[in-house]
PDB file of N, CA and C in Angstrom:
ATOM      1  N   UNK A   1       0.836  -1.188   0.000  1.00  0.00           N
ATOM      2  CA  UNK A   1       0.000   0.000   0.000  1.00  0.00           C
ATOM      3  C   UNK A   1       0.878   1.247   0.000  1.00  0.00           C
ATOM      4  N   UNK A   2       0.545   2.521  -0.863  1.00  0.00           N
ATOM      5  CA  UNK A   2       1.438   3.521  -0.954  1.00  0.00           C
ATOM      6  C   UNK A   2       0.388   4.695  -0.036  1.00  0.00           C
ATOM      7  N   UNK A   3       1.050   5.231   0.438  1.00  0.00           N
ATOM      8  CA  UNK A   3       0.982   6.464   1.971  1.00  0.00           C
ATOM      9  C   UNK A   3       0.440   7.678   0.641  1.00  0.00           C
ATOM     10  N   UNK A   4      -0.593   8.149   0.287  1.00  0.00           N
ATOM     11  CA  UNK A   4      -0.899   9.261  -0.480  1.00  0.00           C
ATOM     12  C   UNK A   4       0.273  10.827   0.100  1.00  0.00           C
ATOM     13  N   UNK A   5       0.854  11.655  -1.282  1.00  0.00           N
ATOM     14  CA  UNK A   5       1.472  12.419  -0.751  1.00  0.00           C
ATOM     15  C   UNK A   5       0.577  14.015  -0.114  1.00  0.00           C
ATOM     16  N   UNK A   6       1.262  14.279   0.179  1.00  0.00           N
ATOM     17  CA  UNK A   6       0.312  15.778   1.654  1.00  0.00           C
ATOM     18  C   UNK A   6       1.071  16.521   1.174  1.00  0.00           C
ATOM     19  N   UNK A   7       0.401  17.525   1.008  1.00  0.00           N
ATOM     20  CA  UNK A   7       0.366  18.908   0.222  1.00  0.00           C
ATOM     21  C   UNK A   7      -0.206  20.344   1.432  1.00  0.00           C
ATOM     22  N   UNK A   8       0.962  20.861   1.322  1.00  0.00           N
ATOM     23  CA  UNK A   8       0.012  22.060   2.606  1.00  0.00           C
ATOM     24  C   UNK A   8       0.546  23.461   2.005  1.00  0.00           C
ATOM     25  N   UNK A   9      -1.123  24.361   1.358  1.00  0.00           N
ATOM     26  CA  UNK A   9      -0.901  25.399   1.151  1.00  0.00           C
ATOM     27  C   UNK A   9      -1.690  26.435   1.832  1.00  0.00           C
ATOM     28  N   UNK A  10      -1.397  27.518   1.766  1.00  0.00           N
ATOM     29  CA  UNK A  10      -2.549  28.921   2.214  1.00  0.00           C
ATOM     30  C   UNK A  10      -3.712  28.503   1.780  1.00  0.00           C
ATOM     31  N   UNK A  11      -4.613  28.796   2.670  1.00  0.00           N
ATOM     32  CA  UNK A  11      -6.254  29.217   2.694  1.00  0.00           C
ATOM     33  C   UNK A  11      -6.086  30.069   2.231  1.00  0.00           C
ATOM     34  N   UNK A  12      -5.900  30.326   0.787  1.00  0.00           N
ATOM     35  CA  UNK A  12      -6.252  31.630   0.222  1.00  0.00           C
ATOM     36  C   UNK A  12      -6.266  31.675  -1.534  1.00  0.00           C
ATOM     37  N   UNK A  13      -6.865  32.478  -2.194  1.00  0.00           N
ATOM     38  CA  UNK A  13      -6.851  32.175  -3.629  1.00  0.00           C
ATOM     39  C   UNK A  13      -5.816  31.535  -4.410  1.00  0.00           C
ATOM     40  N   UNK A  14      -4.330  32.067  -3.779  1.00  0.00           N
ATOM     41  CA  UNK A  14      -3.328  31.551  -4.439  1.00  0.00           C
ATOM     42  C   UNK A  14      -3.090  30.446  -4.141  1.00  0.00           C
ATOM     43  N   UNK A  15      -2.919  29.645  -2.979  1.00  0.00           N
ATOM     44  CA  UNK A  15      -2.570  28.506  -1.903  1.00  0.00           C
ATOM     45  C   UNK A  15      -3.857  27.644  -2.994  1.00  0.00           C
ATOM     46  N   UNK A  16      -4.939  28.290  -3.307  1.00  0.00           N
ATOM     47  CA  UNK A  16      -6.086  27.222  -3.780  1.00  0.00           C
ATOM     48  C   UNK A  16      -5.870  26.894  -5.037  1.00  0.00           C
ATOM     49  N   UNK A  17      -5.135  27.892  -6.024  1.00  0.00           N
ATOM     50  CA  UNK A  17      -5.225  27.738  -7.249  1.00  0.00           C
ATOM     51  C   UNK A  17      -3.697  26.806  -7.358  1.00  0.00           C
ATOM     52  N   UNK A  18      -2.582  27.232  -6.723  1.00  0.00           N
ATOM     53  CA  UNK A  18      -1.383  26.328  -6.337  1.00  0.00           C
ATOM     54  C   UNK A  18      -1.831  24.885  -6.241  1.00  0.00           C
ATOM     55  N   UNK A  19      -2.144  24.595  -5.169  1.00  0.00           N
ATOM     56  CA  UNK A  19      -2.465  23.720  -4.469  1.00  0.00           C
ATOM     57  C   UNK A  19      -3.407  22.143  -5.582  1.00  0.00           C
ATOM     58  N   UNK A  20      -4.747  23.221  -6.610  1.00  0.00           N
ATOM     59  CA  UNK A  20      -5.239  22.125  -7.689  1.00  0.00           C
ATOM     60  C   UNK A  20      -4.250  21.954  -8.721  1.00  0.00           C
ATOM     61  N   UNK A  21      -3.129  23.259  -8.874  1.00  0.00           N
ATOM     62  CA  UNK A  21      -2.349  22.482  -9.803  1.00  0.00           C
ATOM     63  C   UNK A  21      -1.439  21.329  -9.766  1.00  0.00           C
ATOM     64  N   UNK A  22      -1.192  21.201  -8.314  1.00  0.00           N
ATOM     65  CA  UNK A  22      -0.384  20.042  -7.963  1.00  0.00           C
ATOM     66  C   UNK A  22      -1.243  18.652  -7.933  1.00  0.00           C
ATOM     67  N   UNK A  23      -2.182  19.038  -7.291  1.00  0.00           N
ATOM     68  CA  UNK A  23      -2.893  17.666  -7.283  1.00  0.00           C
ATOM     69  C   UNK A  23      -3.577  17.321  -8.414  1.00  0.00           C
ATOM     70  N   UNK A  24      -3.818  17.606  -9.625  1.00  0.00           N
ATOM     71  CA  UNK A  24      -3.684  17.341 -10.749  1.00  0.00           C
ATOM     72  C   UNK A  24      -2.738  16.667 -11.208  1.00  0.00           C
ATOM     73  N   UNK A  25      -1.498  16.997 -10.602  1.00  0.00           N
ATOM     74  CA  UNK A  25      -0.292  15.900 -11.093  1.00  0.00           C
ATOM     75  C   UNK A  25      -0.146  14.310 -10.166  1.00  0.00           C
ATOM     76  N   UNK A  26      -0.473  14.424  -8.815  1.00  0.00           N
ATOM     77  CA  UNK A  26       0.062  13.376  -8.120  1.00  0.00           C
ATOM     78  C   UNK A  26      -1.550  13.307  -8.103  1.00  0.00           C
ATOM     79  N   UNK A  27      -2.117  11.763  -8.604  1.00  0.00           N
ATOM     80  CA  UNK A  27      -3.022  11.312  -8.417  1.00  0.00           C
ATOM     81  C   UNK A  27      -3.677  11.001  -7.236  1.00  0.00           C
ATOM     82  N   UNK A  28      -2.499  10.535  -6.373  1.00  0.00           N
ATOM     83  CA  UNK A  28      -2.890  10.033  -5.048  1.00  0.00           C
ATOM     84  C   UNK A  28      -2.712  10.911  -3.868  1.00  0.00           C
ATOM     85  N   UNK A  29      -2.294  12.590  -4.149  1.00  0.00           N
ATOM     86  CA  UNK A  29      -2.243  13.428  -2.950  1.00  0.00           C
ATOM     87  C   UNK A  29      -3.693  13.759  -2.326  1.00  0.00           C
ATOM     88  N   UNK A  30      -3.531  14.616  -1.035  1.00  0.00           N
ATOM     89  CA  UNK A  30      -3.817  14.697  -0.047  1.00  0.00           C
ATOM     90  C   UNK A  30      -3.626  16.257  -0.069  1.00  0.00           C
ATOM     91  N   UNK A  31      -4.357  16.949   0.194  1.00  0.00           N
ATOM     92  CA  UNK A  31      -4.432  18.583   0.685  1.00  0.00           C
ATOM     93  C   UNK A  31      -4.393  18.654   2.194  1.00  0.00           C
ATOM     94  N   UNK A  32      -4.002  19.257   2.953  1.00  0.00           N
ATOM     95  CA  UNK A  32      -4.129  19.440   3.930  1.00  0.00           C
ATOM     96  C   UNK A  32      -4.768  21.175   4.479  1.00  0.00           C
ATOM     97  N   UNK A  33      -5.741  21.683   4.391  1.00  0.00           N
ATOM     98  CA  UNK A  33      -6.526  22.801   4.852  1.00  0.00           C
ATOM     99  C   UNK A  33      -5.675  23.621   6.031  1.00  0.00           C
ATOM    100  N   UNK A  34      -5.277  24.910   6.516  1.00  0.00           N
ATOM    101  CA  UNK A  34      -5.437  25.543   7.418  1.00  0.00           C
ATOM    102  C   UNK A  34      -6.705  26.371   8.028  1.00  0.00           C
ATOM    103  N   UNK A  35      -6.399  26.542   9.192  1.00  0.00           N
ATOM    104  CA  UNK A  35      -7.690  26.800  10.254  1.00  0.00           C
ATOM    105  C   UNK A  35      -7.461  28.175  10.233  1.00  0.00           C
ATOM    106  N   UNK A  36      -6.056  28.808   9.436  1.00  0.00           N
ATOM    107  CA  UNK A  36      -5.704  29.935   9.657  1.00  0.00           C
ATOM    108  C   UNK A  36      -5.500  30.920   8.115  1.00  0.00           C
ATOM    109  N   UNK A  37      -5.341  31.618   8.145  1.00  0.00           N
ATOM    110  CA  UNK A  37      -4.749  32.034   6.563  1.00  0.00           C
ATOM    111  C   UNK A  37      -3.784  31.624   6.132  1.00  0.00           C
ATOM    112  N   UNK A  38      -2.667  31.043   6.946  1.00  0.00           N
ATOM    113  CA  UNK A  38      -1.251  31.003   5.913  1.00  0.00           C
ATOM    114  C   UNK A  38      -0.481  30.009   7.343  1.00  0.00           C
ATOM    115  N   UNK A  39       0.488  28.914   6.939  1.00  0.00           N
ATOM    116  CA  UNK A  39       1.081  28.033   7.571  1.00  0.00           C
ATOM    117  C   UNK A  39       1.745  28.474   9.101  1.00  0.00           C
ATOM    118  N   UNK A  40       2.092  29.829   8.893  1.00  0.00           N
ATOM    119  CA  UNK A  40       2.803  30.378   9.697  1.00  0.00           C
ATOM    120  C   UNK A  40       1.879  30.831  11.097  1.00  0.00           C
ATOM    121  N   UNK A  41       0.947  30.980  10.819  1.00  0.00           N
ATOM    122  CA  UNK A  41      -0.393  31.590  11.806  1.00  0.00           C
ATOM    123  C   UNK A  41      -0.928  30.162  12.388  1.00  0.00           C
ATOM    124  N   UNK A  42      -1.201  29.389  11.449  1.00  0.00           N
ATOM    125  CA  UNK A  42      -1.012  27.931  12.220  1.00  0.00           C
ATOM    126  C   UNK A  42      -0.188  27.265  12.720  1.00  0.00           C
ATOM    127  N   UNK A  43       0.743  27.134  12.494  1.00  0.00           N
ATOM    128  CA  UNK A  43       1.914  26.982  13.370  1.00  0.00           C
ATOM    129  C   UNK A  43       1.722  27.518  14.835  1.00  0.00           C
ATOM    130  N   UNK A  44       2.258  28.469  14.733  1.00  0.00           N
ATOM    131  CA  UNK A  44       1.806  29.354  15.829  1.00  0.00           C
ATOM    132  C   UNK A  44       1.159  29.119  16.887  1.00  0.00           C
ATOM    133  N   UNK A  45      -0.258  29.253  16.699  1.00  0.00           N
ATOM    134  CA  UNK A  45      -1.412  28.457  17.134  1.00  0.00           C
ATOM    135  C   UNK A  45      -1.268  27.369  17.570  1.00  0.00           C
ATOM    136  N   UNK A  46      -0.824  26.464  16.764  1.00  0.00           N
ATOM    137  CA  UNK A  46      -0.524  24.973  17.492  1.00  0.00           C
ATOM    138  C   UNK A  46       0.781  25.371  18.642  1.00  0.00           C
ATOM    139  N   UNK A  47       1.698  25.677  18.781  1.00  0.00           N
ATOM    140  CA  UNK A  47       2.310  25.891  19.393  1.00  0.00           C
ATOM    141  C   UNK A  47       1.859  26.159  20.865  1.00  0.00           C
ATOM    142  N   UNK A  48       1.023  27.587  20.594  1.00  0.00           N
ATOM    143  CA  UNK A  48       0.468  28.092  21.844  1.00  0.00           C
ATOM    144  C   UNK A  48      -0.309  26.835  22.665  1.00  0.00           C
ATOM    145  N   UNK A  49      -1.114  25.982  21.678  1.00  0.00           N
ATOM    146  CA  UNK A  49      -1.949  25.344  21.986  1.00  0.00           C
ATOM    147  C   UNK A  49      -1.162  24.233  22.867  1.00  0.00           C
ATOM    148  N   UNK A  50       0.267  23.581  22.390  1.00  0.00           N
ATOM    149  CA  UNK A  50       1.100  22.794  23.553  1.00  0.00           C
ATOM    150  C   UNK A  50       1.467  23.432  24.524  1.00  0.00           C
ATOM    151  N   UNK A  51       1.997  24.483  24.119  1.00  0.00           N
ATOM    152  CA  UNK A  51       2.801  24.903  25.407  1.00  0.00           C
ATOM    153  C   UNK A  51       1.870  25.397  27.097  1.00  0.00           C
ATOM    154  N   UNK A  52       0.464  26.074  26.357  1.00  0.00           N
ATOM    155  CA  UNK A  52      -0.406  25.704  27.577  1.00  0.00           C
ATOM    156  C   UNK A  52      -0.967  24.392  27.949  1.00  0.00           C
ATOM    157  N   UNK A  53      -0.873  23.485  27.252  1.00  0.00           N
ATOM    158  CA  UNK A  53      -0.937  21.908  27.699  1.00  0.00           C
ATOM    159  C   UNK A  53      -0.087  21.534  28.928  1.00  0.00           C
ATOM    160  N   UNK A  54       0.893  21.755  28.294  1.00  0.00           N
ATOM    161  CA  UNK A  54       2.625  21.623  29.355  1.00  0.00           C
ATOM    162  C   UNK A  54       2.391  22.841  30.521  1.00  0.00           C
ATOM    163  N   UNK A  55       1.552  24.168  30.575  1.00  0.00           N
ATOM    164  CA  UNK A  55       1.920  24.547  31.757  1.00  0.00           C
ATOM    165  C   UNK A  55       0.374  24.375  32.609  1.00  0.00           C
ATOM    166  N   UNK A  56      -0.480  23.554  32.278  1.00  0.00           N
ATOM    167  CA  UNK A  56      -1.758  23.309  32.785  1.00  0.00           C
ATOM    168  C   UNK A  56      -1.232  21.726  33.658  1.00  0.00           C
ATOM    169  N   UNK A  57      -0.663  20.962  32.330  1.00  0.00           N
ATOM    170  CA  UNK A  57       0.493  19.531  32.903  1.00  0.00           C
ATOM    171  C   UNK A  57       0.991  19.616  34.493  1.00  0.00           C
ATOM    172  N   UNK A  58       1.830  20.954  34.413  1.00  0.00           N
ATOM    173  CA  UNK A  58       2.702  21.360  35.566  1.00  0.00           C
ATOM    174  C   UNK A  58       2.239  21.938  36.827  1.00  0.00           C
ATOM    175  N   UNK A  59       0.825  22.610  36.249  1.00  0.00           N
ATOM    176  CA  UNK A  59       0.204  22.985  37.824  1.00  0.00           C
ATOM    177  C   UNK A  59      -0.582  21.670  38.676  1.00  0.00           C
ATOM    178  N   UNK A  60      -0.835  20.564  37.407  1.00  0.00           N
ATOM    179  CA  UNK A  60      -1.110  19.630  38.310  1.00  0.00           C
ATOM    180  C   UNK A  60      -2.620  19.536  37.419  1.00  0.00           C
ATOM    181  N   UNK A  61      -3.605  20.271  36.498  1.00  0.00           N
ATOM    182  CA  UNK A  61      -4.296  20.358  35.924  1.00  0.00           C
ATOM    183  C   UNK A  61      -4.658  18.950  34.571  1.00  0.00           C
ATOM    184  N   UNK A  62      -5.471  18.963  34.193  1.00  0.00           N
ATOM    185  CA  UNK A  62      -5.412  17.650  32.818  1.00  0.00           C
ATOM    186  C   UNK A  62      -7.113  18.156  32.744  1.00  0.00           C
ATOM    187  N   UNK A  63      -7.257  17.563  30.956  1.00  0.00           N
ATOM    188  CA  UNK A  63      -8.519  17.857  30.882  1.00  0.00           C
ATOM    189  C   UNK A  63      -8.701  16.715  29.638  1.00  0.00           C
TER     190      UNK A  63
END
């Protein structure tokens, strides 16, 4: 079995119009969506989102 390839562009006109031209070529890719406008803002976000994990972890907190 082959692992489909993942593709990650901007939520945004260009990232969309990018993004069908590639998967037009690799039959078997995978898009991957942001929650944000652009990789970098998601990133981010996820970040924040561990690092208060780890200091909720440390007060003794879990959810």
């Amino acid at each position: 079995m082959r692992l489909p390839w993942v593709v990650a562009f901007n939520n945004d006109q260009e990232g969309n119009f990018a993004a069908s031209a590639v998967l037009e070529l690799l039959a078997q890719g995978k898009r991957l969506k942001t929650h944000n406008p652009d990789w970098s803002q998601e990133l981010e976000a996820h970040l924040r989102e561990e690092q208060q994990k780890l200091r909720q972890q440390d007060r003794g907190f879990s959810l």
